[in-house]
Each structure stands twice: as C-alpha cells, then as structure tokens.
C-alpha atoms as a PDB file:
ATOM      1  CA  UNK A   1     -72.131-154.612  50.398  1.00  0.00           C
ATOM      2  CA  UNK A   2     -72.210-151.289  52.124  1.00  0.00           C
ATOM      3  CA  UNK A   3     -75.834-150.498  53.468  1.00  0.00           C
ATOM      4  CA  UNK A   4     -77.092-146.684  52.317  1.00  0.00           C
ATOM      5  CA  UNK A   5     -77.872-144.503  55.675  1.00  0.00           C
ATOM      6  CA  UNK A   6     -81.166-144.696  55.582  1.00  0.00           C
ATOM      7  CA  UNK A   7     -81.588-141.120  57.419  1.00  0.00           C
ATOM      8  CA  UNK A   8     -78.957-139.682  54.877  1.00  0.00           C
ATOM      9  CA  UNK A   9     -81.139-141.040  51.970  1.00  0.00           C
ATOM     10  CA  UNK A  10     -84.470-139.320  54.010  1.00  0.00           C
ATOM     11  CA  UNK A  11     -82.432-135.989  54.289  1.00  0.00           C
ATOM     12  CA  UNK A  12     -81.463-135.670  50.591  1.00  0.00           C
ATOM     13  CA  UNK A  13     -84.642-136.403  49.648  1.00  0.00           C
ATOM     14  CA  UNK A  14     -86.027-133.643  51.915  1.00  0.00           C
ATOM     15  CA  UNK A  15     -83.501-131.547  50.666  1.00  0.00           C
ATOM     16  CA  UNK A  16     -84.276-132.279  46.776  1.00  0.00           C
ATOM     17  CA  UNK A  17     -87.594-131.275  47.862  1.00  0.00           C
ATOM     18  CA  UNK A  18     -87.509-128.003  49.510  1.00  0.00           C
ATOM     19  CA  UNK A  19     -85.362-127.077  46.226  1.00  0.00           C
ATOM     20  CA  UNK A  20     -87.997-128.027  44.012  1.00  0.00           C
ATOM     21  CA  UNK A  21     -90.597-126.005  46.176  1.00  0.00           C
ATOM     22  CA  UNK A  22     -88.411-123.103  46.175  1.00  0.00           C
ATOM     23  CA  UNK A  23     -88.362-123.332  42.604  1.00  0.00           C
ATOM     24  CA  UNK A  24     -92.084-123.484  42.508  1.00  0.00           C
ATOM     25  CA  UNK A  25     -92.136-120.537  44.513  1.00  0.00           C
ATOM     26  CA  UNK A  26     -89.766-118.167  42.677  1.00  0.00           C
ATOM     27  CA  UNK A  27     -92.357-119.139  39.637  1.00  0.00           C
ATOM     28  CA  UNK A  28     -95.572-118.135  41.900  1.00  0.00           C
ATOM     29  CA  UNK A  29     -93.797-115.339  43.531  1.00  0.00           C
ATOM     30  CA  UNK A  30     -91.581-112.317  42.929  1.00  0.00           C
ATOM     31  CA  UNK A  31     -88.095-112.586  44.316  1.00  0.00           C
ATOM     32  CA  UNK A  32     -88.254-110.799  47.369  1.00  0.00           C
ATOM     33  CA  UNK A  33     -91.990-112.332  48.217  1.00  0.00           C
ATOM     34  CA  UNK A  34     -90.287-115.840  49.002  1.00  0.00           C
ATOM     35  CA  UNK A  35     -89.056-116.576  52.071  1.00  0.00           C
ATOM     36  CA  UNK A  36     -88.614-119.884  54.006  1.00  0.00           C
ATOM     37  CA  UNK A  37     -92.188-119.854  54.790  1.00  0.00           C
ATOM     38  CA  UNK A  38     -93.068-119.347  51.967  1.00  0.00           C
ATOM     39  CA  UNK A  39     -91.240-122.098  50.232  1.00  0.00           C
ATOM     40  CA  UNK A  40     -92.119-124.434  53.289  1.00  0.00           C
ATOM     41  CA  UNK A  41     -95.761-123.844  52.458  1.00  0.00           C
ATOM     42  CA  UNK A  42     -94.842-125.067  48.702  1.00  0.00           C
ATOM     43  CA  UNK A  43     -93.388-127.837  49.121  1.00  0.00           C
ATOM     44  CA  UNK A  44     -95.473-129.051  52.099  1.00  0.00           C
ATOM     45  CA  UNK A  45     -92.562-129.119  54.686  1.00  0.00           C
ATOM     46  CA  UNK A  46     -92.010-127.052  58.212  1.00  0.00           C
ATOM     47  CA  UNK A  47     -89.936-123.922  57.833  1.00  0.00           C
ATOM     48  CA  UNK A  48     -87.939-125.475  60.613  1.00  0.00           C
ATOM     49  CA  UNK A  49     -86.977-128.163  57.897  1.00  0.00           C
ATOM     50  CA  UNK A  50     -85.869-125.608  55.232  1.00  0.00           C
ATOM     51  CA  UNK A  51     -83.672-124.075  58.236  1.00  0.00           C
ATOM     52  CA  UNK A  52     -82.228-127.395  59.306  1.00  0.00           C
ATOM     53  CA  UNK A  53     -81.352-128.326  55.995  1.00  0.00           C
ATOM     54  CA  UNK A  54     -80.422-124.976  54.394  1.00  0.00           C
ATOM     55  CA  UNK A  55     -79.264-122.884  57.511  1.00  0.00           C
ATOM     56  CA  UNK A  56     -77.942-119.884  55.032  1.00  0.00           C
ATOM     57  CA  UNK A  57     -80.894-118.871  53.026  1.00  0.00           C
ATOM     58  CA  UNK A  58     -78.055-117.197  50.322  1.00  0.00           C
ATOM     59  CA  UNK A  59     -77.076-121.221  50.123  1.00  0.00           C
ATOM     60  CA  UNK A  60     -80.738-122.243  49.256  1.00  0.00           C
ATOM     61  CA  UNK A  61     -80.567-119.546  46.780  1.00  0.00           C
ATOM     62  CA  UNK A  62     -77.396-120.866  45.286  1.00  0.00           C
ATOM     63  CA  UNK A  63     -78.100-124.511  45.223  1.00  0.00           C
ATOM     64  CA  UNK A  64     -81.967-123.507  43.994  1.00  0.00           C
ATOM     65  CA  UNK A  65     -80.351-121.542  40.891  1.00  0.00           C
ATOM     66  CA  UNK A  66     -78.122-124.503  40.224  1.00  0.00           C
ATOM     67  CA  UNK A  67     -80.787-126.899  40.341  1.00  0.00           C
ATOM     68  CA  UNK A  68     -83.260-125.148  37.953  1.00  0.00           C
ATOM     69  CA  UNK A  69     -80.787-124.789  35.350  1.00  0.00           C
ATOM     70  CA  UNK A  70     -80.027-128.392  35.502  1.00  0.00           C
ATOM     71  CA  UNK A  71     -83.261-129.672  35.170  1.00  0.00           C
ATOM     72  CA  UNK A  72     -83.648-126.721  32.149  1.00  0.00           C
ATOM     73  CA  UNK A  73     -80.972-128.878  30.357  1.00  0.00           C
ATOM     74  CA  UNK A  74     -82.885-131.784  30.526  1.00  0.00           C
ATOM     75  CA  UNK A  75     -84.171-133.354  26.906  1.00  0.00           C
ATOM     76  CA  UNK A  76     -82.721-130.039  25.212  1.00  0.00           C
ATOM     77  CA  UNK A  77     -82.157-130.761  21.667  1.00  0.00           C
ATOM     78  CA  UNK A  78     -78.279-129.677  20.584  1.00  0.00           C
ATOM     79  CA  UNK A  79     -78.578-125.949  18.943  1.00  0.00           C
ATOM     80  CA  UNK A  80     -76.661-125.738  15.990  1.00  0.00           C
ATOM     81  CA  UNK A  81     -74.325-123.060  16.832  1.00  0.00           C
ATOM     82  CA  UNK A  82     -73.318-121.062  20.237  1.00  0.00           C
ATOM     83  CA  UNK A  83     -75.674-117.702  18.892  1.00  0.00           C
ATOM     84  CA  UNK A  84     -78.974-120.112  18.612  1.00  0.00           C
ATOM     85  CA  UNK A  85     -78.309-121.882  22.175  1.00  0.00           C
ATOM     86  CA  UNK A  86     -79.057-118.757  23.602  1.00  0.00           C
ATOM     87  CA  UNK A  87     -81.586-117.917  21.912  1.00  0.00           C
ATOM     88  CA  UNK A  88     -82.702-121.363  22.836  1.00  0.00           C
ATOM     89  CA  UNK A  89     -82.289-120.521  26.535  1.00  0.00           C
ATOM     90  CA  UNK A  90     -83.890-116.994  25.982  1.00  0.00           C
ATOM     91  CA  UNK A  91     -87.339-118.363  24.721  1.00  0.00           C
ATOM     92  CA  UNK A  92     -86.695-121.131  27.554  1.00  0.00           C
ATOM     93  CA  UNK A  93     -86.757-117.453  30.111  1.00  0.00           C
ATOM     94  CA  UNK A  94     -89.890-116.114  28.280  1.00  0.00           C
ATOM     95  CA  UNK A  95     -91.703-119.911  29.104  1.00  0.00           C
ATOM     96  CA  UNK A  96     -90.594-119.708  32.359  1.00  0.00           C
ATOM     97  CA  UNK A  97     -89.504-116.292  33.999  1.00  0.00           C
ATOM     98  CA  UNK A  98     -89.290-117.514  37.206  1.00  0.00           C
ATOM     99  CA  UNK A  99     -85.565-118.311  36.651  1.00  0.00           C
ATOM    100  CA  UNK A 100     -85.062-114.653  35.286  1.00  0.00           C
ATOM    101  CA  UNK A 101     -86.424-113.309  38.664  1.00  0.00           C
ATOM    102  CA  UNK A 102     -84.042-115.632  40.851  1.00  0.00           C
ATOM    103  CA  UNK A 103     -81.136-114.066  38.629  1.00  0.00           C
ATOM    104  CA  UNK A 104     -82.337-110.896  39.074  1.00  0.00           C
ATOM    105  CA  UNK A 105     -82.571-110.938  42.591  1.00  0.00           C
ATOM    106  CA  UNK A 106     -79.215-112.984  43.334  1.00  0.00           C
ATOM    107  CA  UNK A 107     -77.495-110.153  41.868  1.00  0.00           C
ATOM    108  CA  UNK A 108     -77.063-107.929  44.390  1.00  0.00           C
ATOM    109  CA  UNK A 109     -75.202-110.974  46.270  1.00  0.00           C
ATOM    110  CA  UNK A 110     -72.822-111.174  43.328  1.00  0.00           C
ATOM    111  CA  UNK A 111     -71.822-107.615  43.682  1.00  0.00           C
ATOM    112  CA  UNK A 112     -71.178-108.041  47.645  1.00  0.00           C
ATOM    113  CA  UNK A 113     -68.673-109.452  49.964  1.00  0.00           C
ATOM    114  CA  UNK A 114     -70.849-112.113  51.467  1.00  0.00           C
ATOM    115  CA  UNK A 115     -69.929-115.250  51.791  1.00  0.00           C
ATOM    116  CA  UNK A 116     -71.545-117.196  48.646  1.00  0.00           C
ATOM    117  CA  UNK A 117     -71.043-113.867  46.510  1.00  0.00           C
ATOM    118  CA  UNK A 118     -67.766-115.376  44.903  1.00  0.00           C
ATOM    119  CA  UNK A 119     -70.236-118.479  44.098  1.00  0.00           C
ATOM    120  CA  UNK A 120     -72.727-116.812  42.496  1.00  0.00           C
ATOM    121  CA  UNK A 121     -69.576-114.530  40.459  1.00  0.00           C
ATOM    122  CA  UNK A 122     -67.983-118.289  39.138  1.00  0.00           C
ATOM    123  CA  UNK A 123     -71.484-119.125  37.462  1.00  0.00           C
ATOM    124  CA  UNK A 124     -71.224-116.143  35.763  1.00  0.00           C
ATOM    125  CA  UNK A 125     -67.420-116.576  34.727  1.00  0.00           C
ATOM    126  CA  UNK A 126     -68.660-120.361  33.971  1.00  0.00           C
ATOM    127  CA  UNK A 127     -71.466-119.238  31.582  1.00  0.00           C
ATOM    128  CA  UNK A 128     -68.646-116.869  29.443  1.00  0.00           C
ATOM    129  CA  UNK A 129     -66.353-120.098  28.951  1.00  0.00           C
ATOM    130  CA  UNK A 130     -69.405-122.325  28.167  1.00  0.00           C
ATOM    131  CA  UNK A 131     -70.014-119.619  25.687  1.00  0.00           C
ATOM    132  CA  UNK A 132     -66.361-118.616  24.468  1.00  0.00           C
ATOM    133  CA  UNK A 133     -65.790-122.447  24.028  1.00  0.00           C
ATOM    134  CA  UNK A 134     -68.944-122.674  22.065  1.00  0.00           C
ATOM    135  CA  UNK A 135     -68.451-119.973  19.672  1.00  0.00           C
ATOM    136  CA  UNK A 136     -64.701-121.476  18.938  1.00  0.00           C
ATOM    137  CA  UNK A 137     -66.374-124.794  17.959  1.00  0.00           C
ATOM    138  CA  UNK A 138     -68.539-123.023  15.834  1.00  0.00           C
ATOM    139  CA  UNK A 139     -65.677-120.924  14.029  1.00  0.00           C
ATOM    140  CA  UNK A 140     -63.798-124.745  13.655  1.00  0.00           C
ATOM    141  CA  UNK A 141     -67.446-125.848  12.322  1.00  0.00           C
ATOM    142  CA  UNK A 142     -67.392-123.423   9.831  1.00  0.00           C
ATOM    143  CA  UNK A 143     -70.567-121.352  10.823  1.00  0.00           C
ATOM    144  CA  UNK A 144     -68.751-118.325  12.589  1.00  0.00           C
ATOM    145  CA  UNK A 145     -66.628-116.336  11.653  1.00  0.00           C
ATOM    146  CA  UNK A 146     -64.617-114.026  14.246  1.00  0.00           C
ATOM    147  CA  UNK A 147     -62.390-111.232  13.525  1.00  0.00           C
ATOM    148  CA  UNK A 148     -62.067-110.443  17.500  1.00  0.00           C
ATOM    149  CA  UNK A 149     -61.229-113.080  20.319  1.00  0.00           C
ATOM    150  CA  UNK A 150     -63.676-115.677  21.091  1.00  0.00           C
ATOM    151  CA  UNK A 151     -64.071-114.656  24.931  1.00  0.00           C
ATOM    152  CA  UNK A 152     -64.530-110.920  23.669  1.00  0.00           C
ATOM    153  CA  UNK A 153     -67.418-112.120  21.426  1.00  0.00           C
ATOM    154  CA  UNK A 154     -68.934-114.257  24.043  1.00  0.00           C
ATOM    155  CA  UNK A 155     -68.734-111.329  26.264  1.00  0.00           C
ATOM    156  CA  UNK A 156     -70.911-109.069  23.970  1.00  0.00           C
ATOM    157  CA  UNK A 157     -73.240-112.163  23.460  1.00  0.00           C
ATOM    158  CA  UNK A 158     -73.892-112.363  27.224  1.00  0.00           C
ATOM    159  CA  UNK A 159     -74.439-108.778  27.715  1.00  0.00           C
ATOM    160  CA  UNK A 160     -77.344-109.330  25.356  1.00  0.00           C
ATOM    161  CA  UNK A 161     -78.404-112.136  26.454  1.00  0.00           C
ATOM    162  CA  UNK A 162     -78.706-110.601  29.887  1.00  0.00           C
ATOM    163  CA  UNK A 163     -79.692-107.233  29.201  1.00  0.00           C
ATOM    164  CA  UNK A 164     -82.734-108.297  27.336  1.00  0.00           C
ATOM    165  CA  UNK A 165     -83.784-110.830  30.243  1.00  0.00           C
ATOM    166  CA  UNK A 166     -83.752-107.646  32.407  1.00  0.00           C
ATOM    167  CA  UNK A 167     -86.052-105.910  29.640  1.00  0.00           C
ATOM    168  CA  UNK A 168     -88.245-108.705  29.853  1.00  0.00           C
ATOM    169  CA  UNK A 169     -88.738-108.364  33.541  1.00  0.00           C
ATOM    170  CA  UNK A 170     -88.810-104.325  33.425  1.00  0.00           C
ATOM    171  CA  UNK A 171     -90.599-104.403  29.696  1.00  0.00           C
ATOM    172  CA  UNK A 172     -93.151-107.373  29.868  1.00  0.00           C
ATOM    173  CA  UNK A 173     -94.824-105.885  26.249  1.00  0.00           C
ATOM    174  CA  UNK A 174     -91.221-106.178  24.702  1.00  0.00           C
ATOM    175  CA  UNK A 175     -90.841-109.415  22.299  1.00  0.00           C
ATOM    176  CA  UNK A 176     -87.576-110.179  23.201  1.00  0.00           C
ATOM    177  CA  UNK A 177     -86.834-112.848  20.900  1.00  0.00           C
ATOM    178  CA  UNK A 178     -87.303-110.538  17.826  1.00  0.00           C
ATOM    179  CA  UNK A 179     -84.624-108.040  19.535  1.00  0.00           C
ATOM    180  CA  UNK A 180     -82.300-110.802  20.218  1.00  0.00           C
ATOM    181  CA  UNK A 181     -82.605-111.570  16.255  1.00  0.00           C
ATOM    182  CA  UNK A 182     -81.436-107.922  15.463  1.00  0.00           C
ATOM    183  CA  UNK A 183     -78.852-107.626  17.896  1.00  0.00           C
ATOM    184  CA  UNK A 184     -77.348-110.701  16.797  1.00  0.00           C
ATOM    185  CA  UNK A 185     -77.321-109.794  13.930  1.00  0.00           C
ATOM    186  CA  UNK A 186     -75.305-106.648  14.479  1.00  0.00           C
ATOM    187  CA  UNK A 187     -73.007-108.397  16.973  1.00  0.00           C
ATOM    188  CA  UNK A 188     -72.070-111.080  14.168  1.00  0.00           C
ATOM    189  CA  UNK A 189     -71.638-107.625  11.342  1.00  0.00           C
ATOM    190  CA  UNK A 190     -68.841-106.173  14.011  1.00  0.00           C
ATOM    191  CA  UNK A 191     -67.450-109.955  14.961  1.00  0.00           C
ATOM    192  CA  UNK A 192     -66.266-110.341  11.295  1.00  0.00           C
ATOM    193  CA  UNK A 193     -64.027-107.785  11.181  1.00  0.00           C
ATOM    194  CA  UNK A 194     -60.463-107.871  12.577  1.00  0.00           C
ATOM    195  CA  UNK A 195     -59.706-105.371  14.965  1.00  0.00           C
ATOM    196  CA  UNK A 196     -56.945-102.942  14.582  1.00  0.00           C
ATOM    197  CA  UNK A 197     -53.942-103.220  17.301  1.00  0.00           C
ATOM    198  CA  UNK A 198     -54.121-100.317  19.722  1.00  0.00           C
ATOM    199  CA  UNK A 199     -50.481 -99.741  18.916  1.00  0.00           C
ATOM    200  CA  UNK A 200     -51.237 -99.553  15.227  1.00  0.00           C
ATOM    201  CA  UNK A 201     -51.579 -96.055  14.837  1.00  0.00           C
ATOM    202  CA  UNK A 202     -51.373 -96.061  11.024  1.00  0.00           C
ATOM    203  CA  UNK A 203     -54.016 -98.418  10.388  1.00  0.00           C
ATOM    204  CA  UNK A 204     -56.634 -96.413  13.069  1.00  0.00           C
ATOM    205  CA  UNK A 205     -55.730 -92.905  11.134  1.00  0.00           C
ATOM    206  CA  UNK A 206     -56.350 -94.508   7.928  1.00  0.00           C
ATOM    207  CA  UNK A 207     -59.891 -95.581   9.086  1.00  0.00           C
END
C-alpha cells in the first residue's frame, strides 16, 4: 500500500485554503483591493505562504475563479432548459457578487498576451459549448426552438448574460433578473426564425 506524502497532503491543504480565503476576500473586497496580504490575512496564513504556493498571483486568480465556480455547482438543482440555467447562475451573481467582481477584474488578463491570458480565454470558449450543447438538448427536448445555429444562439445568450452582470456591478439599483426575463424573451422571438443565406439575394429583397 503506497503511503500518502504527508508534506504533499499539508501543502494541498494549505493550498485549498489560501483559495478559499481569496475567495472570501474577493467577497469582502473590490477586485483591485486584494492582494496577497490581503488574502493571507483571510485565511489566517503568512503572505510568504500564498507566494510559495502560488508564485504567479495571475495563477491564484485563475485557480481562485475555477474553484468558486465549482463549489457554485454544488447541490444545484438541474434547470429545465439552457435559458433558465442562466438565469439560475444570474440570481446565483446577485447572492453573491463577489464572483462577478473576480470576472470583472480578470478581464483585462483575457484581452492580453500574458501568460495565463489564453487560460482565462478557454473558460470563456468552455462556457459557449456548455451553453451551445445545452440549448441543442433543449431543441431535441422539445422546449426550444432555433431557426439560427445553436453556437450563434448561445453566443447572444452569453452576451446577456454578461452584459447584465456588468450592469449589476456599474448599476447596483438595476433588477437584473427582470431584464434578463425581457431580453430572453426577445432573444427566443429572433431565435425562431430561420435566417436568410447571405447569398440569397431574392429572399433578403423580398423582406
């Protein structure tokens, strides 16, 4: 019987810790507020400890973001179709903005040509196939109907998604839920019809 490494199992337990304390921190704090101090102080460790074990604070950030979402997913009942999982995970942001900041502030990484920006770009990539595979069960299921490709819709559903977590963060009075509703509902009006071929220049005069 192999025998754990009993440092190894004293490190990844530091290291779950320190995430969990920079998660507390990104909910006490606003994104650029937390540093490793900071999170240090939360979780009760030496900033020397959050260096050690997360010597690229863009890493922290990334594995941080990861985690949270994880333990999101935890116990969450099964939505009944792709449109209400979102909405699901939008009233999840409103609970718990924290997350929303995080995003926020991660996405200036995203855009650049560091060296974890290609990892924070795939969980956005990831989050359009979760969705486009989603909304294709649904149209299998019966309750969706698309007229346009599946990734295209899940597209539009994202930018909603994520436009109105930015309005929640830059618009704090805004009910965001009730603006998701209506927007859905629009997005679902313009999903059901088929769209006309660019090269079908017949059909596009006619309309």
């Amino acid at each position: 019987m192999t025998v754990p490494d009993v440092h190894l199992v004293d490190e990844e337990a530091l290291a779950e810790r320190i995430v969990r304390g920079a998660i507390r921190a990104f909910r006490l704090y606003t994104f650029e507020m937390v540093d490793a101090v900071v999170v240090a102080d939360t979780c009760g460790v030496t900033p020397e400890d959050v260096d050690r074990l997360f010597p690229s604070w863009d890493g922290l950030l990334l594995v941080t973001y990861d985690r949270w979402i994880q333990l999101r997913g935890t116990g969450r009942s099964t939505p009944a179709t792709t449109v209400d999982h979102v909405r699901t995970t939008l009233a999840e942001d409103v609970a718990d903005p924290g997350l929303v900041r995080l995003m926020a502030g991660v996405l200036t990484i995203a855009a650049a040509d560091g060296d974890f920006a290609e990892l924070f770009r795939k969980r956005f990539e990831e989050f359009v196939e979760e969705l486009t595979r989603g909304l294709e069960a649904d149209v299998r299921a019966g309750t969706e109907r698309l007229g346009i490709p599946a990734h295209r819709a899940a597209t539009q559903l994202l930018a909603v998604y994520e436009g109105l977590q930015i309005q929640m963060l830059v618009r704090p009075y805004l009910d965001v839920l009730v603006e998701y509703d209506r927007s859905v509902r629009t997005l679902r009006l313009g999903w059901r019809e088929q769209e006309t071929a660019a090269w079908d220049l017949d059909e596009v005069a006619v309309r």
